[in-house]
Protein backbone atom coordinates (compact mmCIF):
# COMPACT_ATOMS: atom_id res chain seq x y z
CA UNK A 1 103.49 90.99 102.72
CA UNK A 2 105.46 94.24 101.25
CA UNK A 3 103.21 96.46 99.97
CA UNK A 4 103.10 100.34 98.66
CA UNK A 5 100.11 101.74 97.58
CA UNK A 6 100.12 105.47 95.50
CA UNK A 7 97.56 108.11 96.15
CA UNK A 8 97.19 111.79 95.50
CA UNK A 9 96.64 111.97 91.28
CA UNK A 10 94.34 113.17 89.36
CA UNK A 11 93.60 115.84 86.81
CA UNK A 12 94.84 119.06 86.79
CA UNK A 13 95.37 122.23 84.40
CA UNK A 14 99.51 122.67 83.45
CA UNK A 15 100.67 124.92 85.97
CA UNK A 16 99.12 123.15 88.86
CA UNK A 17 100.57 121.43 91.83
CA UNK A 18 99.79 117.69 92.70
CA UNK A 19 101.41 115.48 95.61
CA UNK A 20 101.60 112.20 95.47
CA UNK A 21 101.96 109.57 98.12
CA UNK A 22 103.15 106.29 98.45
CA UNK A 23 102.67 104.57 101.58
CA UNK A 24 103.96 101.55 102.76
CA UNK A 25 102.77 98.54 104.68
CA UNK A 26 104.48 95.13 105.79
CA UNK A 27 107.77 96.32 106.65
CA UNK A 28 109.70 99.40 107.97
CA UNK A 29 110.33 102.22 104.90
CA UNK A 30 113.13 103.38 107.16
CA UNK A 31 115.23 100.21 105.50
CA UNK A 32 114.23 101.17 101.91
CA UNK A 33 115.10 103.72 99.28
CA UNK A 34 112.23 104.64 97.18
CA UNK A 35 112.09 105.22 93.42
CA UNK A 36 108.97 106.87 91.96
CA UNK A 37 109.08 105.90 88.04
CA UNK A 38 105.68 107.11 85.18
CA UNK A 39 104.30 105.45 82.22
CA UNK A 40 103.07 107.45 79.48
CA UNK A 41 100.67 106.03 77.20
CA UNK A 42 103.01 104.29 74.07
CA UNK A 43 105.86 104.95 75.51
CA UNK A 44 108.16 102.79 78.67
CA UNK A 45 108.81 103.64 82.20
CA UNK A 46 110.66 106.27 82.99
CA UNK A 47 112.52 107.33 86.08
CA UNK A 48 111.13 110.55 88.07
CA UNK A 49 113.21 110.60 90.95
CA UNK A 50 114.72 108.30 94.20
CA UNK A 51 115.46 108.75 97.34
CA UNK A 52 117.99 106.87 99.85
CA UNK A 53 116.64 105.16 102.39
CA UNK A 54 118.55 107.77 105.48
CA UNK A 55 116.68 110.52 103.12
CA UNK A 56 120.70 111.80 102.58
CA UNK A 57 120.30 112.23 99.12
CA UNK A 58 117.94 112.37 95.45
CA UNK A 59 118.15 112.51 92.27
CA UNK A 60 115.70 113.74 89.40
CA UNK A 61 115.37 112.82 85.80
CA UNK A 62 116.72 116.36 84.15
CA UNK A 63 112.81 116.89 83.13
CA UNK A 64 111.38 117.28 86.77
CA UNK A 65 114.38 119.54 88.39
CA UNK A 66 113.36 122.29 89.61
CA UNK A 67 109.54 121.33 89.49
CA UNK A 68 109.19 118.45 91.71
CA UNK A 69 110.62 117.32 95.06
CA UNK A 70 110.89 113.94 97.02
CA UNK A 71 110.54 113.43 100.76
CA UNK A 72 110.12 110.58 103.21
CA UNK A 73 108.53 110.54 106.24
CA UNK A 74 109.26 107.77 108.55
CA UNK A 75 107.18 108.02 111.41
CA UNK A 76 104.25 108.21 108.77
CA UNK A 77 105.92 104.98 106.68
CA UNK A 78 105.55 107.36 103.51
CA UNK A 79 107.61 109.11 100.98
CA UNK A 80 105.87 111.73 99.23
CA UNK A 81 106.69 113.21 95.48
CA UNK A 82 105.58 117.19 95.57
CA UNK A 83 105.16 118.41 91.72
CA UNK A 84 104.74 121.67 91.29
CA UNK A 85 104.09 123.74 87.72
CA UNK A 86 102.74 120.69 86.34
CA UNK A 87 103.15 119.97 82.24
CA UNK A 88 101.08 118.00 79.85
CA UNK A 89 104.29 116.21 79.18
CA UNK A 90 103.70 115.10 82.64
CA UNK A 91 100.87 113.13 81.94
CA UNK A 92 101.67 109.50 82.80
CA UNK A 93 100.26 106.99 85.53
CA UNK A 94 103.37 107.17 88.50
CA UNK A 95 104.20 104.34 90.58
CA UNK A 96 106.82 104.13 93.06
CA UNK A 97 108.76 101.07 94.24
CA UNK A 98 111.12 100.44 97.07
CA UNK A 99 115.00 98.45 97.49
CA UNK A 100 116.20 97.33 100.63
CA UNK A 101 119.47 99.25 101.41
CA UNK A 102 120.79 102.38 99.58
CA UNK A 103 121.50 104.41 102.20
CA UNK A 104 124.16 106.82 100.60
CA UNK A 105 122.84 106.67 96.99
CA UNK A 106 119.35 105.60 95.20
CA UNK A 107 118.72 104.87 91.49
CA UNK A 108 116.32 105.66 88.99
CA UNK A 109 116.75 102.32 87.10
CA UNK A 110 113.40 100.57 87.20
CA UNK A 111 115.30 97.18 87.65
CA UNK A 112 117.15 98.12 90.50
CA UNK A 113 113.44 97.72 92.44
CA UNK A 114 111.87 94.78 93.87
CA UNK A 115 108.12 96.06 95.49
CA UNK A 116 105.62 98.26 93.58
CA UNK A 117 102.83 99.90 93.90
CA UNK A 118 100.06 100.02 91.61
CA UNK A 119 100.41 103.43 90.34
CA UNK A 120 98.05 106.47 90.60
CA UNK A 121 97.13 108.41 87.40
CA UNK A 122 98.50 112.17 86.58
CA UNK A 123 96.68 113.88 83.97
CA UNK A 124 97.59 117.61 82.76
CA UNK A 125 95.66 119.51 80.55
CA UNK A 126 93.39 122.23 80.44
């Protein structure tokens, strides 16, 4: 059984800094690049940002540069999504998901993923 389960949401005033988590259990994250993807309410899901699974390389949807940052962890099985000078725009419930392979590049295509979590909820207003 794959599994990734998201912490770390919750509500915050727009500035703010929130780190989420998504930590895997079932199989080795080492193997996997990771996607973390948000929902806004009415609208479809969006990609945030990916990471390969050597941790080589990202990529960020042009919204999030310079505001948030992905890691991975291995020894802790984790991959982390650090999101600083948080927006109301950034209000969305954020899942991430995981693809075996993609070592030298990731993608921020929802379809390109085959394990999700269940998503943790990021609110942002004051």
């Amino acid at each position: 059984q794959l599994q990734l389960v998201e912490s770390g949401g919750g509500l915050v005033q727009p500035g703010r800094s929130l780190r989420l988590s998504c930590a895997a259990s079932g199989f080795t994250l080492d193997w996997y690049a990771i996607g973390w993807f948000r929902q806004a309410p009415g609208k479809g899901r969006e990609g945030v940002s990916c990471i390969t699974s050597s941790g080589a390389s990202t990529d960020y949807v042009d919204t999030v540069k310079g505001r948030f940052t992905i890691s991975r962890d291995n020894a802790k099985n984790t991959v982390y999504l650090q999101m600083n000078s948080l927006l109301p725009e950034d209000t969305a419930v954020y899942y991430c998901a995981a693809t075996y392979g993609r070592g030298t590049d990731c993608s921020m295509g929802f379809y390109e993923y085959d394990y999700w979590g269940q998503g943790t909820q990021v609110t942002v207003f004051s």
